[in-house]
C-alpha atoms as a PDB file:
ATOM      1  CA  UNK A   1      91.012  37.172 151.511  1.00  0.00           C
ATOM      2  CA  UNK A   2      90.004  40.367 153.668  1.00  0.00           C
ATOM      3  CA  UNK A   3      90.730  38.427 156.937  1.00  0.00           C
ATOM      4  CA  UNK A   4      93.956  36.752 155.789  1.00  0.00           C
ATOM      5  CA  UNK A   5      96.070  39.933 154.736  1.00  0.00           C
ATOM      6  CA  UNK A   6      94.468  41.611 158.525  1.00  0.00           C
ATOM      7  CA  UNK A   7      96.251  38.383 160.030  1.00  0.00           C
ATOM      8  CA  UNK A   8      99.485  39.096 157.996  1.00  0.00           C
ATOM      9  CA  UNK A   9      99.253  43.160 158.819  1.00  0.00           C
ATOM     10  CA  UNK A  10      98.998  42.024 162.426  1.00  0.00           C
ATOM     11  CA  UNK A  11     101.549  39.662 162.616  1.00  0.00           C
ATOM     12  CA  UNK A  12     103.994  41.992 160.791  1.00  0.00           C
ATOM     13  CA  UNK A  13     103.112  44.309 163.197  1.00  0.00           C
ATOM     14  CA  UNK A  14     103.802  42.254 166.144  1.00  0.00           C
ATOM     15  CA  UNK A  15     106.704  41.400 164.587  1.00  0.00           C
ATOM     16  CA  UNK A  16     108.457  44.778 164.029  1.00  0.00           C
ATOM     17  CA  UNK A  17     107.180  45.287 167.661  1.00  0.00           C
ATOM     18  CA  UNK A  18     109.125  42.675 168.822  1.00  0.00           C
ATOM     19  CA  UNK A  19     112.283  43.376 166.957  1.00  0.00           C
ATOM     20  CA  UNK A  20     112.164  46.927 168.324  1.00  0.00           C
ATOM     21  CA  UNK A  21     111.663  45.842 171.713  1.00  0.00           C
ATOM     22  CA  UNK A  22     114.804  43.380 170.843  1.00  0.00           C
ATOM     23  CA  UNK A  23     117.198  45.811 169.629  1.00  0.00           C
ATOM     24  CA  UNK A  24     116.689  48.397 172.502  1.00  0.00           C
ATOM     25  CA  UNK A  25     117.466  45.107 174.928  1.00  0.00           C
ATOM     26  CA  UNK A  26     120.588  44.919 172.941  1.00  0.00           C
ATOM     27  CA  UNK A  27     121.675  48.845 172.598  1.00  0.00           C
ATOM     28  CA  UNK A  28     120.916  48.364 176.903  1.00  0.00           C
ATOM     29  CA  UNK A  29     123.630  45.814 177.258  1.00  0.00           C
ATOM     30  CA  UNK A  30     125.889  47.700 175.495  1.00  0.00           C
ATOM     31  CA  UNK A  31     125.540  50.592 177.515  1.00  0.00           C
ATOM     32  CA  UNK A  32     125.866  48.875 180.518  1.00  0.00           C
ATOM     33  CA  UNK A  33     128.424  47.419 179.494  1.00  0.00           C
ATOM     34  CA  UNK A  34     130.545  50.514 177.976  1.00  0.00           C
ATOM     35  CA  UNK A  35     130.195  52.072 181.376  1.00  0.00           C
ATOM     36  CA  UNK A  36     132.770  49.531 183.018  1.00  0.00           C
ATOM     37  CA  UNK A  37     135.255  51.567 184.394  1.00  0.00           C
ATOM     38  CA  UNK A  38     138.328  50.605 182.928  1.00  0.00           C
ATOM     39  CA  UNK A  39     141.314  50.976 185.738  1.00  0.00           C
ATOM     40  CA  UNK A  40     144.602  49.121 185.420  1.00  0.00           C
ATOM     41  CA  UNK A  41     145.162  46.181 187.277  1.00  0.00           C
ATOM     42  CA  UNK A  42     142.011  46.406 189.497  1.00  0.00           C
ATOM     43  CA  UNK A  43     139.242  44.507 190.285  1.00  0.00           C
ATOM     44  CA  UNK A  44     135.275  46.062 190.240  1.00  0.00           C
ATOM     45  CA  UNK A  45     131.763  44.441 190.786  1.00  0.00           C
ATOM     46  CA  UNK A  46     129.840  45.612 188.228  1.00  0.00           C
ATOM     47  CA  UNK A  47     125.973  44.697 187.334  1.00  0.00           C
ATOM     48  CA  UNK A  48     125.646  44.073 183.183  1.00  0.00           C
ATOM     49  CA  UNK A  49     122.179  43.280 181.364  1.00  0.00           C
ATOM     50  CA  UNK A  50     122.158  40.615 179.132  1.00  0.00           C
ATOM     51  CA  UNK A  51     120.665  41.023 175.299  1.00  0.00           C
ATOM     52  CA  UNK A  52     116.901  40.442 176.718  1.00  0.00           C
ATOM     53  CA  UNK A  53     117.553  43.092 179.369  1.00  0.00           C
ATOM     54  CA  UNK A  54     117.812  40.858 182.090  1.00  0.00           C
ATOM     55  CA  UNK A  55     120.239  42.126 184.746  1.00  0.00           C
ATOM     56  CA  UNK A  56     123.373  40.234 186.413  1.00  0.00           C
ATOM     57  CA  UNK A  57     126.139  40.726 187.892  1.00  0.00           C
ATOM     58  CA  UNK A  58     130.138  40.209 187.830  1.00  0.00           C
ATOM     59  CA  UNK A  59     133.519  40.831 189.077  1.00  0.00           C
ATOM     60  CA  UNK A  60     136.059  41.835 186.385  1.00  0.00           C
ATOM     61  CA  UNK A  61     139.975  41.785 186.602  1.00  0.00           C
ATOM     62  CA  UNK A  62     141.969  44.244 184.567  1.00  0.00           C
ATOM     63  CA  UNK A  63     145.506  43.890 183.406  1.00  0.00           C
ATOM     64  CA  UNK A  64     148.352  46.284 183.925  1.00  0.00           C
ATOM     65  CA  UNK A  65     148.203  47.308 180.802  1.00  0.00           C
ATOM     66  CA  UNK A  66     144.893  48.825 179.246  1.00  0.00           C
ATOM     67  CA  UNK A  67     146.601  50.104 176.236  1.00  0.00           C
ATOM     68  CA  UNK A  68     148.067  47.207 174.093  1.00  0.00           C
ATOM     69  CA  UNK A  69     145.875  43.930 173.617  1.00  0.00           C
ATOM     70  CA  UNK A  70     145.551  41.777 176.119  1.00  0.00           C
ATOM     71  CA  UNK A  71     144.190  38.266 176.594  1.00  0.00           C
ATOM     72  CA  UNK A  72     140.639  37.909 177.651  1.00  0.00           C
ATOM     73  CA  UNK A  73     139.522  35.150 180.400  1.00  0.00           C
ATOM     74  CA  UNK A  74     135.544  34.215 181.037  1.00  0.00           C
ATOM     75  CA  UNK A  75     135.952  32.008 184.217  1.00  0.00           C
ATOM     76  CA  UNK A  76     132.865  30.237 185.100  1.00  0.00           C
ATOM     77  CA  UNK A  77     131.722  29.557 188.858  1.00  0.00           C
ATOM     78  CA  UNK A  78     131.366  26.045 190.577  1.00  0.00           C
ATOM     79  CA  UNK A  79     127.339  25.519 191.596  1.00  0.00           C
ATOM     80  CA  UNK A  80     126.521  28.077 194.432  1.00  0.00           C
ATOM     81  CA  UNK A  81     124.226  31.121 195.103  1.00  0.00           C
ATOM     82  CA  UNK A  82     124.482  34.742 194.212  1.00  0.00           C
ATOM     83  CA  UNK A  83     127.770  35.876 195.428  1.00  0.00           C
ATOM     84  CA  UNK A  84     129.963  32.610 194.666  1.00  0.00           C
ATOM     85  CA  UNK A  85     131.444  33.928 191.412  1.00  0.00           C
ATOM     86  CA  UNK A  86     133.206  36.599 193.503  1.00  0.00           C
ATOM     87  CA  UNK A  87     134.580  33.669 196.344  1.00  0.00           C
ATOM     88  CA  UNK A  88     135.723  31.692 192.766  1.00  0.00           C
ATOM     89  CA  UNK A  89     137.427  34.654 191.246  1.00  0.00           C
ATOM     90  CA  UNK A  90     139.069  35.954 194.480  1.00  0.00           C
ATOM     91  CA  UNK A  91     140.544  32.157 195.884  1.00  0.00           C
ATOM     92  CA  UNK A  92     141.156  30.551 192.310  1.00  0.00           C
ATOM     93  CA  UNK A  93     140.674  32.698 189.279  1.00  0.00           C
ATOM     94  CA  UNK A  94     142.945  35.364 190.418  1.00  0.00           C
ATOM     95  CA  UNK A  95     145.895  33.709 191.686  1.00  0.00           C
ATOM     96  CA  UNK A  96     145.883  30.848 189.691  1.00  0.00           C
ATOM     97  CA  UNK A  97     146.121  33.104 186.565  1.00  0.00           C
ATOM     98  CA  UNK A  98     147.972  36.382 187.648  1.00  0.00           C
ATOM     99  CA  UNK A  99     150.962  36.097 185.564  1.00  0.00           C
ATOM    100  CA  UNK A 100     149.292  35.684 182.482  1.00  0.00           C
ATOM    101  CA  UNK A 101     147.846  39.791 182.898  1.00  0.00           C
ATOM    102  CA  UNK A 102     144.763  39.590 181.294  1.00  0.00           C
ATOM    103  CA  UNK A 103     141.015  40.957 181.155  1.00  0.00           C
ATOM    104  CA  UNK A 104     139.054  38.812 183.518  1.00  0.00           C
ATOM    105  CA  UNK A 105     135.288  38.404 183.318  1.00  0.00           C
ATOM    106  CA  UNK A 106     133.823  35.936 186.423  1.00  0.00           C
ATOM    107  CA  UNK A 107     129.877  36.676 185.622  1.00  0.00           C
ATOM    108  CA  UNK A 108     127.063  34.711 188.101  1.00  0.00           C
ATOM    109  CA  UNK A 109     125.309  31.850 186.985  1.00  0.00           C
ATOM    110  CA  UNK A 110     121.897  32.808 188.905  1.00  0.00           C
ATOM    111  CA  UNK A 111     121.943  29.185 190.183  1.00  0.00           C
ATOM    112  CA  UNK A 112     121.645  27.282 186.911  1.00  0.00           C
ATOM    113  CA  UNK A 113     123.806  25.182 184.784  1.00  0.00           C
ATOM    114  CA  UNK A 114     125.810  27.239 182.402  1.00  0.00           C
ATOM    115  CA  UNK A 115     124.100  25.177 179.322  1.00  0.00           C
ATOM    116  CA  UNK A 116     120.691  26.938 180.092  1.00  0.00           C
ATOM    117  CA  UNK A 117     119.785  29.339 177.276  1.00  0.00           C
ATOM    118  CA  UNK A 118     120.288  32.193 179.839  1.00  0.00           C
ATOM    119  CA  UNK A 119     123.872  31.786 180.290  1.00  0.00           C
ATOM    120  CA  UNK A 120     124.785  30.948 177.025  1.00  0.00           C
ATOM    121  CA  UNK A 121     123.417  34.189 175.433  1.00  0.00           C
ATOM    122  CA  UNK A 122     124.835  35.805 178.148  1.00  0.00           C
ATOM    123  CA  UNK A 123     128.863  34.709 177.884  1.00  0.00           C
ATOM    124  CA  UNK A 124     127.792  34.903 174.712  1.00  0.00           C
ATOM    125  CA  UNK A 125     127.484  38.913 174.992  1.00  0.00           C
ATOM    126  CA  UNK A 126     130.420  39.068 177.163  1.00  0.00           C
ATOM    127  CA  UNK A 127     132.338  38.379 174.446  1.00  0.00           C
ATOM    128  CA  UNK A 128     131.099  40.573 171.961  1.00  0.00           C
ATOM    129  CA  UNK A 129     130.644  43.218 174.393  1.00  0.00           C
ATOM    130  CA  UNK A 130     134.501  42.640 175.606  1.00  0.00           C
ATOM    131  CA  UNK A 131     136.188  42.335 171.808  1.00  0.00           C
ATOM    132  CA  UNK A 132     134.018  45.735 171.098  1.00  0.00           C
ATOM    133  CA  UNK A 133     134.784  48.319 174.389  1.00  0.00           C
ATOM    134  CA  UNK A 134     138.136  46.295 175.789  1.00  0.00           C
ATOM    135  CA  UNK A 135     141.696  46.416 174.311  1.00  0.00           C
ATOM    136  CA  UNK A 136     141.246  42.112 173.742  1.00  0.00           C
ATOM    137  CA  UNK A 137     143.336  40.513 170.936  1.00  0.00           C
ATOM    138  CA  UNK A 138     140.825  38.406 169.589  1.00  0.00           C
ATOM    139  CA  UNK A 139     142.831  34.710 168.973  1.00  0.00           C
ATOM    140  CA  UNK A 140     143.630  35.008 172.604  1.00  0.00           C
ATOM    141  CA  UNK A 141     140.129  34.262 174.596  1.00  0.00           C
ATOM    142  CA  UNK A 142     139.945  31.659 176.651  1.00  0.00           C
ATOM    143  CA  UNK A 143     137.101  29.919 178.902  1.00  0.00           C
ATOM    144  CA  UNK A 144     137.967  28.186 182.097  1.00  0.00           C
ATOM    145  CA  UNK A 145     135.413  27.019 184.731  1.00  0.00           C
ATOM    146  CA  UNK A 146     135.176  24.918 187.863  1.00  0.00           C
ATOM    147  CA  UNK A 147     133.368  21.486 188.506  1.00  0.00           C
ATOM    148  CA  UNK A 148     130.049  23.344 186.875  1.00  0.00           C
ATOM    149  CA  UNK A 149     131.804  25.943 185.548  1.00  0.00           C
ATOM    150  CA  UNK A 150     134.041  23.182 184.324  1.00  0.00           C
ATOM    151  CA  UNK A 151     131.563  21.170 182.593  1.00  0.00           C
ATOM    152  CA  UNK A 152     130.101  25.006 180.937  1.00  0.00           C
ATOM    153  CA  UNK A 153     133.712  25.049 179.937  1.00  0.00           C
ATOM    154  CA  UNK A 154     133.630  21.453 177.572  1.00  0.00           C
ATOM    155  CA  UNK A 155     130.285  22.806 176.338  1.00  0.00           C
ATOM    156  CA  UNK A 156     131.363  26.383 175.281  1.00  0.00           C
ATOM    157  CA  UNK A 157     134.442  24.409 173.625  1.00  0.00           C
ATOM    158  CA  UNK A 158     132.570  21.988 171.625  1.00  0.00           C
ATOM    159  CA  UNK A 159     129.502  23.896 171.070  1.00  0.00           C
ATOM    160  CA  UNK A 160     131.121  27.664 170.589  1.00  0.00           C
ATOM    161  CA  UNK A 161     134.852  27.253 169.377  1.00  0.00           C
ATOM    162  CA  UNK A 162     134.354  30.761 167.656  1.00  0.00           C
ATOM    163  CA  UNK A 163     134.281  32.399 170.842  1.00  0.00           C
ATOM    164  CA  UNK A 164     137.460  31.015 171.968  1.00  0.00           C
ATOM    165  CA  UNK A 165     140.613  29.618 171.451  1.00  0.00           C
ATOM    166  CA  UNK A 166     141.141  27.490 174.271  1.00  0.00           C
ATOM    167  CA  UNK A 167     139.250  26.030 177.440  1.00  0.00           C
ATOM    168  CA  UNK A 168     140.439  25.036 180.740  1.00  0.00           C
ATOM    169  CA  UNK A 169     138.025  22.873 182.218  1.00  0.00           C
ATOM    170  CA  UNK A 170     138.741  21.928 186.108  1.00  0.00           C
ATOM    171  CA  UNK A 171     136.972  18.872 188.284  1.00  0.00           C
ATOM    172  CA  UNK A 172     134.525  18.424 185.579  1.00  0.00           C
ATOM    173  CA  UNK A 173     132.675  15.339 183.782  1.00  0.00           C
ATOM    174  CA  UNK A 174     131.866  15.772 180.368  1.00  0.00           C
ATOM    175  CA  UNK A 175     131.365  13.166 177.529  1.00  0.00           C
ATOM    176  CA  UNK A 176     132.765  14.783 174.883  1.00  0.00           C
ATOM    177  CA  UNK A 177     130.624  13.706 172.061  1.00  0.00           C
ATOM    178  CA  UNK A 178     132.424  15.083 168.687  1.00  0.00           C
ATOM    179  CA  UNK A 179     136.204  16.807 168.029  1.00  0.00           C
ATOM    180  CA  UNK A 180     136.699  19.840 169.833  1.00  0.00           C
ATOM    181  CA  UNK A 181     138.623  22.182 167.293  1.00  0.00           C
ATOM    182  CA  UNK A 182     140.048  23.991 170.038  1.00  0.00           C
ATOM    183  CA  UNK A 183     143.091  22.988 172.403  1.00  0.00           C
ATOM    184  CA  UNK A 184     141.919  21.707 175.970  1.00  0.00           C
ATOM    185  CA  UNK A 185     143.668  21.892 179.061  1.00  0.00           C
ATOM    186  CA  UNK A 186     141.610  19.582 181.448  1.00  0.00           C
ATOM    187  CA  UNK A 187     142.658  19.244 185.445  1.00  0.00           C
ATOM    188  CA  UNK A 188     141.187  16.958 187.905  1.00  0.00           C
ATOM    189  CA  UNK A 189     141.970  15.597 190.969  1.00  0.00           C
ATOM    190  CA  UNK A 190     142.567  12.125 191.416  1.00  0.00           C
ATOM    191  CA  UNK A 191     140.748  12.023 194.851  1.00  0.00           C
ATOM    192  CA  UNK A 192     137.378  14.046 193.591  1.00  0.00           C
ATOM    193  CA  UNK A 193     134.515  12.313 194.775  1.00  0.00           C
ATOM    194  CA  UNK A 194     131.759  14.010 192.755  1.00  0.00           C
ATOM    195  CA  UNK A 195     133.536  13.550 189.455  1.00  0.00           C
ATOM    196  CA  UNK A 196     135.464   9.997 189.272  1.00  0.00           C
ATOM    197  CA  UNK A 197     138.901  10.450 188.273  1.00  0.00           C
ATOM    198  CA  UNK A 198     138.520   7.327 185.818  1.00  0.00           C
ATOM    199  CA  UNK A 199     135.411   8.574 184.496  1.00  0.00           C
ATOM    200  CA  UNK A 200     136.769  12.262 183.738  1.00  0.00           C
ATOM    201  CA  UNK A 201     139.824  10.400 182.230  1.00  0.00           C
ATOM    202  CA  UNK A 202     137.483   8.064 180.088  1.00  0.00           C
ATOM    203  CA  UNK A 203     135.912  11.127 178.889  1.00  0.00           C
ATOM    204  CA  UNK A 204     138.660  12.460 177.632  1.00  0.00           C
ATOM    205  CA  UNK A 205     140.504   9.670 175.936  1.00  0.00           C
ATOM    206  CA  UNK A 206     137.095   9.283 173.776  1.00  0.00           C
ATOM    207  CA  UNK A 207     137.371  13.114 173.157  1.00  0.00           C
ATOM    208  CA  UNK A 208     141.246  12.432 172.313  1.00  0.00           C
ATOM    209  CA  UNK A 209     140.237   9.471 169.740  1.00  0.00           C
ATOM    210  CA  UNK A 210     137.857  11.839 168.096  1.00  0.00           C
ATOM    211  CA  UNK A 211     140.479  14.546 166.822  1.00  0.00           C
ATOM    212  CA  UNK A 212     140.645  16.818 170.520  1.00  0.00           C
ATOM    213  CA  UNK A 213     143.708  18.093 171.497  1.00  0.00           C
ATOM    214  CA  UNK A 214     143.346  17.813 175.073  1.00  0.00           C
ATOM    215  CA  UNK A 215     145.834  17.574 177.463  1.00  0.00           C
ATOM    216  CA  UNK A 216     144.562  15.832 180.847  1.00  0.00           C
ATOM    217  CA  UNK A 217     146.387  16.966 184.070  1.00  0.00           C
ATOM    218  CA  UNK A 218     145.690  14.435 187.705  1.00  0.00           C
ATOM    219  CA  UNK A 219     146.587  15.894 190.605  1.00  0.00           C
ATOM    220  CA  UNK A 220     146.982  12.794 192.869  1.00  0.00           C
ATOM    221  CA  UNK A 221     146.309  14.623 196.309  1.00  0.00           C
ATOM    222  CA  UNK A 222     143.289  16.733 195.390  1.00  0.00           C
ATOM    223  CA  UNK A 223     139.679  16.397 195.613  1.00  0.00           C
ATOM    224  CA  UNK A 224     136.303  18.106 194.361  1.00  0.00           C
ATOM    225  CA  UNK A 225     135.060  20.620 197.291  1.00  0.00           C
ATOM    226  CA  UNK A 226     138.281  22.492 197.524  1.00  0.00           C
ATOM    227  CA  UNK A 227     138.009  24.603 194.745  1.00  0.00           C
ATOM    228  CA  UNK A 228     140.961  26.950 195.903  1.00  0.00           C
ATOM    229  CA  UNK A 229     143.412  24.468 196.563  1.00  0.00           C
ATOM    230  CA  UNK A 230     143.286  24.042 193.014  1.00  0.00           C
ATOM    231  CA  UNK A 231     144.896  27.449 192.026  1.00  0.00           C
ATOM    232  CA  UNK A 232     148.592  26.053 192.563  1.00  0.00           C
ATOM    233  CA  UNK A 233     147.500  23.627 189.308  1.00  0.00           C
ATOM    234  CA  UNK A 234     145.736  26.482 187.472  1.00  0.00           C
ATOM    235  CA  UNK A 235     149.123  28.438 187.398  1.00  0.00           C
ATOM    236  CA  UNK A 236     150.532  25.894 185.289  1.00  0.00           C
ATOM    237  CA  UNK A 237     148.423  26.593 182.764  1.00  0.00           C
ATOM    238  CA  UNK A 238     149.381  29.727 182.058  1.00  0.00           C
ATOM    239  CA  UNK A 239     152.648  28.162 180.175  1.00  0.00           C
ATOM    240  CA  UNK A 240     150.414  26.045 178.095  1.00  0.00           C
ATOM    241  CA  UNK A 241     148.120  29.103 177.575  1.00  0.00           C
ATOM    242  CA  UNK A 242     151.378  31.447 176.252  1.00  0.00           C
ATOM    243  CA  UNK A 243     152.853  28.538 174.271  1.00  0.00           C
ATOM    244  CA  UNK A 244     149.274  28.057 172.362  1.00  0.00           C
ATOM    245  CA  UNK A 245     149.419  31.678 172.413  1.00  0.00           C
ATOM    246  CA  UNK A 246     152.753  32.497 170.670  1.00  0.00           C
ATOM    247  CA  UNK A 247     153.051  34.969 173.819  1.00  0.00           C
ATOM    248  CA  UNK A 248     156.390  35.145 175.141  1.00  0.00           C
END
């Protein structure tokens, strides 16, 4: 009886030490985060820490106007090493989406999937962390990503519809496996030989019979490893982004 409530002292022990160590991870994101400059339509690299105190970095876009609410974009990078999320946001993120005028966060991936537990907490805490130091109206977040960031895109979607209120996933394949409550703007290029066309497209009809309101853009003279060329197509979205949006 002796050893047993020792055990239980130690474990609660261990336990308080853990959630201690936890919570000071957590109040060390937020500071990083909260020191983010905030400067009108500019751009900054900035290095964050996610909730476990693991640093990373990002570029961030801000939006003419800091003072009323603006839309928030997470764009997340095609497969690549340190310093592609800054190539993705600078050739496709920024021009494709430059007349919408909102916050945008392109964070690294560390060379892993976006699905990994890592990057999950971590857009995660981008969110939070945005909503709670940013001027963001909350019903306008969106997620958009590229060929891996496009598949992280369909996953956030499904998996996190809280988060956001609309994805734009972009040369991705994704089997869409129950009814994404949130409206879907998918592009692809017909000519992408990583990601079959017809496959992407079967994808999406199955997501479509399940409930998803997705709407499926082909561009017929595109393919996968020209990730730029792609921004002319992501400006279109920005109409279907405003019209979901009510922004006018």
């Amino acid at each position: 009886m002796k050893s047993a409530s020792i055990i239980l002292l130690f474990l609660i022990g261990v336990s308080g030490i853990y959630d201690a160590q936890s919570q000071e991870s957590q109040n060390k994101a937020a500071k990083a985060f909260s020191r983010i400059k905030l400067k009108a339509n500019k751009v900054s690299d900035v290095t964050l820490m996610n909730d476990y105190g693991k640093r990373y970095k990002a570029r961030v876009r801000f939006p003419d106007d800091i003072k009323n609410k603006k839309p928030l974009i997470v764009a997340l990078h095609y497969a690549g090493n340190y310093g592609t999320y800054k190539e993705f946001h600078d050739c496709l993120v920024a021009p494709g989406l430059k007349e919408l005028n909102a916050y945008v966060i392109c964070p690294e991936g560390e060379e892993q999937l976006w699905t990994t537990e890592n990057n999950i907490e971590k857009i995660r805490s981008l969110v939070h962390m945005a909503i709670k130091y940013w001027n963001i109206d909350k019903t306008q977040i969106a997620i958009m990503g590229y060929s891996n960031g496009g598949n992280g895109s369909w996953f956030f979607a499904e998996h996190y519809p809280e988060l956001f209120s609309a994805a734009i996933p972009m040369a991705s394949s994704y089997p869409v496996k129950t009814k994404i409550s949130i409206p879907v703007y998918a592009i692809h290029g017909a000519k992408d030989e990583l990601f079959l066309a017809s496959k992407t497209e079967n994808y999406i009809n199955s997501g479509i019979e399940k409930g998803s309101n997705i709407t499926f853009i082909k561009n017929e003279r595109l393919s996968h490893f020209e990730a730029c060329a792609y921004s002319e197509e992501l400006k279109k979205s920005t109409k279907w982004l405003q019209n979901i949006w009510n922004i006018k």
